[in-house]
PDB file of N, CA and C in Angstrom:
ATOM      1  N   UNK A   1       0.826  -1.192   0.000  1.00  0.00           N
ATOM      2  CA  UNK A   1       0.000   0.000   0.000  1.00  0.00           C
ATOM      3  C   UNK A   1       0.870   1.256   0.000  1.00  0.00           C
ATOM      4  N   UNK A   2       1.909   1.155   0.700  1.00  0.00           N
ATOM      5  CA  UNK A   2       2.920   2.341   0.822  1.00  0.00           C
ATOM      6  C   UNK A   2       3.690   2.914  -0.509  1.00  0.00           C
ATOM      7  N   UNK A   3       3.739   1.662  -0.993  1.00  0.00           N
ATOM      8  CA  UNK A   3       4.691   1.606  -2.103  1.00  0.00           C
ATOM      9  C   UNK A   3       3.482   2.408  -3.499  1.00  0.00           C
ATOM     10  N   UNK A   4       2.469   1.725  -3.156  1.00  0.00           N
ATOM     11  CA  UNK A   4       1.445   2.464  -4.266  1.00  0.00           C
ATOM     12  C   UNK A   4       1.148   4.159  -3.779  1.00  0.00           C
ATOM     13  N   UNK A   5       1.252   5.013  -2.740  1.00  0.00           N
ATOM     14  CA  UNK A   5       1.761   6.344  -2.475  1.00  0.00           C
ATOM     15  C   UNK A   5       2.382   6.640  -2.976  1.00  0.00           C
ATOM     16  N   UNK A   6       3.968   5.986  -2.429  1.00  0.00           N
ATOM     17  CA  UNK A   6       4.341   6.749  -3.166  1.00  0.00           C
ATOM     18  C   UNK A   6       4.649   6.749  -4.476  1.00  0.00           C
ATOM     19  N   UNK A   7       4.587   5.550  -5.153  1.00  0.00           N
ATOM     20  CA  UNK A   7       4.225   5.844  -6.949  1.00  0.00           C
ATOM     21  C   UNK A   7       3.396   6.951  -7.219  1.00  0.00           C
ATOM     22  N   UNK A   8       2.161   7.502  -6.447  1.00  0.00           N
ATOM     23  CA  UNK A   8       1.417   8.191  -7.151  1.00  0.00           C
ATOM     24  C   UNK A   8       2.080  10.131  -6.549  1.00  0.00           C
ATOM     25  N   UNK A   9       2.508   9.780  -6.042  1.00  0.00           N
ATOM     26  CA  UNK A   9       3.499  11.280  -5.374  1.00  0.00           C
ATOM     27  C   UNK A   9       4.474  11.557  -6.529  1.00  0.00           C
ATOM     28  N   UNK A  10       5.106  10.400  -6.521  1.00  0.00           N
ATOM     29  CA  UNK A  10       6.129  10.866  -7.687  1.00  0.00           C
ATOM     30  C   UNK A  10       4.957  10.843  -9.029  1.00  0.00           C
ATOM     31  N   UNK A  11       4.594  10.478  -9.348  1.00  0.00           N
ATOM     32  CA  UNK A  11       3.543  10.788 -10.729  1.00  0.00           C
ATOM     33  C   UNK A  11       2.915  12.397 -10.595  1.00  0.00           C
ATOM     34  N   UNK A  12       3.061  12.969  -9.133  1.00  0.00           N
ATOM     35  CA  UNK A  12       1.986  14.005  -9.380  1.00  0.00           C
ATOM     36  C   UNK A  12       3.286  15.125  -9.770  1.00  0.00           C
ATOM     37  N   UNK A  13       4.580  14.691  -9.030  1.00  0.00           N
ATOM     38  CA  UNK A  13       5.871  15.644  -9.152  1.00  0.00           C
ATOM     39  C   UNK A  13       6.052  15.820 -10.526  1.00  0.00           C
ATOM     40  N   UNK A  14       6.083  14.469 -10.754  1.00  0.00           N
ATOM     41  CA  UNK A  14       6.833  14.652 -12.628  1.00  0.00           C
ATOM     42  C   UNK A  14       5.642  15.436 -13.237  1.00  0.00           C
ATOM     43  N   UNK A  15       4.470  15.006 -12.975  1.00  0.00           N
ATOM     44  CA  UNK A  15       3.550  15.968 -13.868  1.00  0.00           C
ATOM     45  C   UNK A  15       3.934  17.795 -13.918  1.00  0.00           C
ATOM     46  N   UNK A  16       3.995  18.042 -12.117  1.00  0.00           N
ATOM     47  CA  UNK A  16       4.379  19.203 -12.054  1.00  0.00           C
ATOM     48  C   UNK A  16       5.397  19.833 -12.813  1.00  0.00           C
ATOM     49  N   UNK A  17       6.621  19.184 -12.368  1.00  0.00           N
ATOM     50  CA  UNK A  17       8.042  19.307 -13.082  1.00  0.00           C
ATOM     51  C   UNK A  17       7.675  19.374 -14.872  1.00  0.00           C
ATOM     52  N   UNK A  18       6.994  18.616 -15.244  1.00  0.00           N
ATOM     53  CA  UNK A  18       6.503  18.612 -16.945  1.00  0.00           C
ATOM     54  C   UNK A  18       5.866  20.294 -17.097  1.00  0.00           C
ATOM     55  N   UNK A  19       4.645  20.345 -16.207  1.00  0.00           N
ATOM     56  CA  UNK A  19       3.985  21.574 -16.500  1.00  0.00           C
ATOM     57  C   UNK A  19       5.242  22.705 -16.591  1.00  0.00           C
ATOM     58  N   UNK A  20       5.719  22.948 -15.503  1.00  0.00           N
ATOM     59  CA  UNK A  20       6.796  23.881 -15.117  1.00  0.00           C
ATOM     60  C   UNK A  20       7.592  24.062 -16.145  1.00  0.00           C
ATOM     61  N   UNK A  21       8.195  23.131 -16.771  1.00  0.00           N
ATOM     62  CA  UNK A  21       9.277  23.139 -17.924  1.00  0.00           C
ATOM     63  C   UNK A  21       8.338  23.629 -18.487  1.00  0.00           C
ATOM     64  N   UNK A  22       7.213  23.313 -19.337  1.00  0.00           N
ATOM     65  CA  UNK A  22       6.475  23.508 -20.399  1.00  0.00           C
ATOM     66  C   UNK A  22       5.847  25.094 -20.216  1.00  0.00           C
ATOM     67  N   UNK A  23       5.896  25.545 -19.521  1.00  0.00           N
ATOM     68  CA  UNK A  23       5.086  27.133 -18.884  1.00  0.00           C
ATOM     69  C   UNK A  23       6.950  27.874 -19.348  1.00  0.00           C
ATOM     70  N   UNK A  24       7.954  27.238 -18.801  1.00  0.00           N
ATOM     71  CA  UNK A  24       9.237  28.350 -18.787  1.00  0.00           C
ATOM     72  C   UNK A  24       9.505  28.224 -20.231  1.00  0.00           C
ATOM     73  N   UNK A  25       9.106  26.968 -21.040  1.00  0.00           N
ATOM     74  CA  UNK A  25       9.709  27.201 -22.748  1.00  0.00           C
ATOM     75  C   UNK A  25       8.627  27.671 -23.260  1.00  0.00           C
ATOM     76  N   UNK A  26       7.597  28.201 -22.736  1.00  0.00           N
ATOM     77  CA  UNK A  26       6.909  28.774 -23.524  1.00  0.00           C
ATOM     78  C   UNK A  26       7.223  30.674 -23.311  1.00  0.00           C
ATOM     79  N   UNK A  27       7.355  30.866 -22.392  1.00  0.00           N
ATOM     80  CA  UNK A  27       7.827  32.147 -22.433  1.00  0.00           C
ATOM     81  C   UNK A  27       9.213  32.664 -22.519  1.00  0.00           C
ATOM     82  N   UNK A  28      10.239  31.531 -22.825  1.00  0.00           N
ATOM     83  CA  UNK A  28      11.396  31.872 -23.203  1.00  0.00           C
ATOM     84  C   UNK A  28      11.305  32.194 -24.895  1.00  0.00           C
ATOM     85  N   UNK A  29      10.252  31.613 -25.234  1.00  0.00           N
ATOM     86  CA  UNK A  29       9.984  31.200 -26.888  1.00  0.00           C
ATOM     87  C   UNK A  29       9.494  32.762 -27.105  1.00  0.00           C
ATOM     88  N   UNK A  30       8.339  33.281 -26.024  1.00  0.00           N
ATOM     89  CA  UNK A  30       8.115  34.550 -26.579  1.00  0.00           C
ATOM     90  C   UNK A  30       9.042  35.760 -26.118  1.00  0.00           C
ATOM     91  N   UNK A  31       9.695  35.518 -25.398  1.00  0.00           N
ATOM     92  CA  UNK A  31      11.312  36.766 -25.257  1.00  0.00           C
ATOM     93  C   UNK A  31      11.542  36.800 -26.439  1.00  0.00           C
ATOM     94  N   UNK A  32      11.740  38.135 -27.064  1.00  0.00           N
ATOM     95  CA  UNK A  32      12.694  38.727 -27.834  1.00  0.00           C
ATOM     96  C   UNK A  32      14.257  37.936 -27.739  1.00  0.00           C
ATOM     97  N   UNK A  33      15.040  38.065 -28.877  1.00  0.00           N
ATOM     98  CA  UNK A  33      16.461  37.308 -28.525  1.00  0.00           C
ATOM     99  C   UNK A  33      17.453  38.488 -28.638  1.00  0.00           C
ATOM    100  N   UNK A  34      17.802  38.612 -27.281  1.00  0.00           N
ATOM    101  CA  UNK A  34      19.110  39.590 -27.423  1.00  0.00           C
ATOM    102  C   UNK A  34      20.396  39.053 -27.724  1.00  0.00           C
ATOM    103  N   UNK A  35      20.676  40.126 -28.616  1.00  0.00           N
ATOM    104  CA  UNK A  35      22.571  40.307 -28.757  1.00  0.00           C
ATOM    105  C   UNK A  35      23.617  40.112 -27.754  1.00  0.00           C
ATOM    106  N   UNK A  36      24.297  39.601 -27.482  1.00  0.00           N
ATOM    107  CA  UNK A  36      25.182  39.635 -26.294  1.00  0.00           C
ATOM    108  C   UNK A  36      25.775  41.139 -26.329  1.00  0.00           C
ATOM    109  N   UNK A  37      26.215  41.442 -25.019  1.00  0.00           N
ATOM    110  CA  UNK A  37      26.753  43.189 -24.739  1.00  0.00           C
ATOM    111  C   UNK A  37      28.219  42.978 -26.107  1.00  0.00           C
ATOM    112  N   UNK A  38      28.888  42.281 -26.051  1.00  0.00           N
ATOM    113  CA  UNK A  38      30.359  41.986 -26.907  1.00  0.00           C
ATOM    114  C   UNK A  38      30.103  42.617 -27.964  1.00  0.00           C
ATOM    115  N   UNK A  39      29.016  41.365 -28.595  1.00  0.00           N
ATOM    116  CA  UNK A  39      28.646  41.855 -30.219  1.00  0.00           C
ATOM    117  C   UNK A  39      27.924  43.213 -30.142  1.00  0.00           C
ATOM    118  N   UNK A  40      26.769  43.631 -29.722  1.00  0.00           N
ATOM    119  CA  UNK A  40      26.824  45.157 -29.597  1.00  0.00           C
ATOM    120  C   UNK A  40      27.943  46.182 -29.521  1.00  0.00           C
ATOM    121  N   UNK A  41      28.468  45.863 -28.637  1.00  0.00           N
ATOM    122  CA  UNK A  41      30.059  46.455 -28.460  1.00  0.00           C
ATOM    123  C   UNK A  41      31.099  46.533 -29.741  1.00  0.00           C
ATOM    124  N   UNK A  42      31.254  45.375 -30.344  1.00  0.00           N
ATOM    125  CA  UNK A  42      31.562  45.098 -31.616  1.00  0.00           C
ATOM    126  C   UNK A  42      31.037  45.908 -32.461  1.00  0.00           C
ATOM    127  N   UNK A  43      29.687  45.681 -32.638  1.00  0.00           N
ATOM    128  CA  UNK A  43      29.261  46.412 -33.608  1.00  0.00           C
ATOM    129  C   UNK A  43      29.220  47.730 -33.489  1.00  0.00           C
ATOM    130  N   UNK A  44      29.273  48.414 -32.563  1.00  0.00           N
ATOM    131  CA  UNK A  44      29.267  50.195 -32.140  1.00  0.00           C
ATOM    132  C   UNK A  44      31.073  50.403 -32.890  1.00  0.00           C
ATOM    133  N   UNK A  45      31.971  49.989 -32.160  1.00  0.00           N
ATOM    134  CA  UNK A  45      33.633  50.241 -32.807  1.00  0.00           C
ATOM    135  C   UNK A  45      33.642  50.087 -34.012  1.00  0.00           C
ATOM    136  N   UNK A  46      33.055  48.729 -34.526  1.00  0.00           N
ATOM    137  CA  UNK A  46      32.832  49.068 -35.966  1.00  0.00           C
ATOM    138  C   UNK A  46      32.464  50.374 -36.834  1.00  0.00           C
ATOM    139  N   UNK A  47      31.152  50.635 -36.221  1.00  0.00           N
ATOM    140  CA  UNK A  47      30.479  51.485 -36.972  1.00  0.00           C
ATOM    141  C   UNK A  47      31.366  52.963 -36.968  1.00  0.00           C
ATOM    142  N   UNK A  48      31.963  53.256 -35.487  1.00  0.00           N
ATOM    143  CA  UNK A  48      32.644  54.407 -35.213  1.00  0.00           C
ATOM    144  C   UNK A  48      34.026  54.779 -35.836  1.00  0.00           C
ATOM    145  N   UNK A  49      35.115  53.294 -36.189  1.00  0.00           N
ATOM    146  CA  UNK A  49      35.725  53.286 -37.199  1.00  0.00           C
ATOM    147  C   UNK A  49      35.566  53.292 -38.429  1.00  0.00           C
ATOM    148  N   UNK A  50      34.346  53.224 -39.209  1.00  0.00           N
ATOM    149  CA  UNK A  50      33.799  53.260 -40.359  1.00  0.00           C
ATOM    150  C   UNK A  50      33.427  54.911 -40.520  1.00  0.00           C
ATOM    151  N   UNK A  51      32.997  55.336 -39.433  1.00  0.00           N
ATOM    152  CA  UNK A  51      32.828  57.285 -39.390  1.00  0.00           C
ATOM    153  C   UNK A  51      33.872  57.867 -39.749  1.00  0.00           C
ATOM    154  N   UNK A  52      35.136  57.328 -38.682  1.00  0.00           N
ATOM    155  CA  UNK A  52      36.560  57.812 -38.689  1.00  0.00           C
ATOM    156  C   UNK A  52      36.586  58.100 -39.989  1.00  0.00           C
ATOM    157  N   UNK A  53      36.732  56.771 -40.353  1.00  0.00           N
ATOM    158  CA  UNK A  53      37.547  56.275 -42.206  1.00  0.00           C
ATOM    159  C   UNK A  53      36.778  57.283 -42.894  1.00  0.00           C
ATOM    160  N   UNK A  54      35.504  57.470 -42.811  1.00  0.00           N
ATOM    161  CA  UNK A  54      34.871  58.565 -43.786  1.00  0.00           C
ATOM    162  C   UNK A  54      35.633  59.666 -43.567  1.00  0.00           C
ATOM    163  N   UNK A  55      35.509  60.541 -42.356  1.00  0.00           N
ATOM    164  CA  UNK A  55      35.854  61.703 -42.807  1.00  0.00           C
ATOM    165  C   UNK A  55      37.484  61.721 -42.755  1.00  0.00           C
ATOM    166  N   UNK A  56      38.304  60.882 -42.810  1.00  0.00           N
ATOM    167  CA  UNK A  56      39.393  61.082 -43.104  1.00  0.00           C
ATOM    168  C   UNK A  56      39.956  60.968 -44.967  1.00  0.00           C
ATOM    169  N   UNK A  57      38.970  60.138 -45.362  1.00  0.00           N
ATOM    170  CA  UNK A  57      38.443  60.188 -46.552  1.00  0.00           C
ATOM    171  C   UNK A  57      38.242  61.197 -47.165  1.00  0.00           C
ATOM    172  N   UNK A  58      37.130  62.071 -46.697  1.00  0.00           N
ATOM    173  CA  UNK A  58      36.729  62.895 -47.153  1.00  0.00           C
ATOM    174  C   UNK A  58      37.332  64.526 -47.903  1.00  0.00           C
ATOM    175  N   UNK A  59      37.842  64.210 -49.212  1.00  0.00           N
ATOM    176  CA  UNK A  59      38.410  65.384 -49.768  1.00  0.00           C
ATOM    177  C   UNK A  59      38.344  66.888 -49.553  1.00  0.00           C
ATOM    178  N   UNK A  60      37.488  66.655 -49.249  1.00  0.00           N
ATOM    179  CA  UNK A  60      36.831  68.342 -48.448  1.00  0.00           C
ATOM    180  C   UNK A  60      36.886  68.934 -47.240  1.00  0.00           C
ATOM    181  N   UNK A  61      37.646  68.117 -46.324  1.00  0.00           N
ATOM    182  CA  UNK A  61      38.212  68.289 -45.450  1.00  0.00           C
ATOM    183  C   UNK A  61      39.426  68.891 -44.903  1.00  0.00           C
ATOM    184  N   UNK A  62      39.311  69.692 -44.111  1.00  0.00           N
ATOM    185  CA  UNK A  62      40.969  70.870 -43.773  1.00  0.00           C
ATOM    186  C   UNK A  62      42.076  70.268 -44.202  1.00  0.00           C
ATOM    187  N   UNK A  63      42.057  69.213 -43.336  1.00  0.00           N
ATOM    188  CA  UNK A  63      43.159  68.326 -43.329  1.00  0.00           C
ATOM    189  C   UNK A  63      43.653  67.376 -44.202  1.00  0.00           C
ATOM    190  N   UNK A  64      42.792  67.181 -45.117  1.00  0.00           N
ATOM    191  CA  UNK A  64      43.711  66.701 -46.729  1.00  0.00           C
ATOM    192  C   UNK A  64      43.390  68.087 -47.429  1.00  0.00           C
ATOM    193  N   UNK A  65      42.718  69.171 -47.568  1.00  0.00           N
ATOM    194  CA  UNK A  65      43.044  69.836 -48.722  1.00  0.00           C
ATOM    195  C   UNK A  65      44.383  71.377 -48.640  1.00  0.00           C
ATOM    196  N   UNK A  66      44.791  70.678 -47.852  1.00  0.00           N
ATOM    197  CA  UNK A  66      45.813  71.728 -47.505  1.00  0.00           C
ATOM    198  C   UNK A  66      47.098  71.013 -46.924  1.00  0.00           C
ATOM    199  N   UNK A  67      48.039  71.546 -47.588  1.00  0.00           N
ATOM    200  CA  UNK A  67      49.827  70.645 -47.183  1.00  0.00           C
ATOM    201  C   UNK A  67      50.331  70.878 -45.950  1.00  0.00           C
ATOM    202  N   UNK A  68      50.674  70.042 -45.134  1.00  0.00           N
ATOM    203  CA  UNK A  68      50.268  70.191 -43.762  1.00  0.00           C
ATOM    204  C   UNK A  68      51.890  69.844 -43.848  1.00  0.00           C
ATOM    205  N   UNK A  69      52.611  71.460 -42.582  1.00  0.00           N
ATOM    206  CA  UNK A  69      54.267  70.838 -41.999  1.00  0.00           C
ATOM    207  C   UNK A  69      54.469  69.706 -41.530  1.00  0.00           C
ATOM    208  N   UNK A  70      54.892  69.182 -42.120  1.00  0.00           N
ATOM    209  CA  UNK A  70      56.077  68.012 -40.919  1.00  0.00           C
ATOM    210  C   UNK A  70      56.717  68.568 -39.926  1.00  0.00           C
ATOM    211  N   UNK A  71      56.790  68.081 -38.583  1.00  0.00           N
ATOM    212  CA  UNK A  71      57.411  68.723 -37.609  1.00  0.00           C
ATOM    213  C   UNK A  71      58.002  67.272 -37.010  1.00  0.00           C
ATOM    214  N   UNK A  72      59.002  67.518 -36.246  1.00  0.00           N
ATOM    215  CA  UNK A  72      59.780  66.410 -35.430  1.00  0.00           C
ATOM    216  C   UNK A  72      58.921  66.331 -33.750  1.00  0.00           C
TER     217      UNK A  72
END
C-alpha cells in the first residue's frame, strides 16, 4: 500500500516538473532574442571606425586639402 503512495506522489511531481518546464519554454519562446553586450560592443567600434575612415576620406576636409608641416 505504501509503495502504491508513493508511486502516485512521484507521478503528481513529474507531472508538475513537466507543467513547469512547459510554462518556462513557452515564455522563453516569446522573449525577444538579445545580442550579447560583446557583439553590440563590436558592432558600435565598428560602426565608429567606419565614421573615422569617412571623414578622413573625405576630400573636403581641412586636413587633406591643404599641405600640412612636418614637424619632429
Amino acid at each position: 500500500m505504501i509503495m502504491h503512495l508513493d508511486e502516485q506522489l512521484v507521478r503528481e511531481r513529474l507531472e508538475e516538473a513537466r507543467a513547469f518546464a512547459a510554462r518556462t519554454a513557452l515564455i522563453r519562446s516569446l522573449r525577444p532574442v538579445r545580442r550579447p553586450v560583446r557583439v553590440a560592443v563590436g558592432a558600435a567600434l565598428i560602426k565608429i571606425g567606419r565614421w573615422l575612415a569617412g571623414q578622413a576620406a573625405n576630400p573636403t576636409s581641412k586636413r587633406t586639402s591643404q599641405p600640412g608641416r612636418v614637424t619632429a
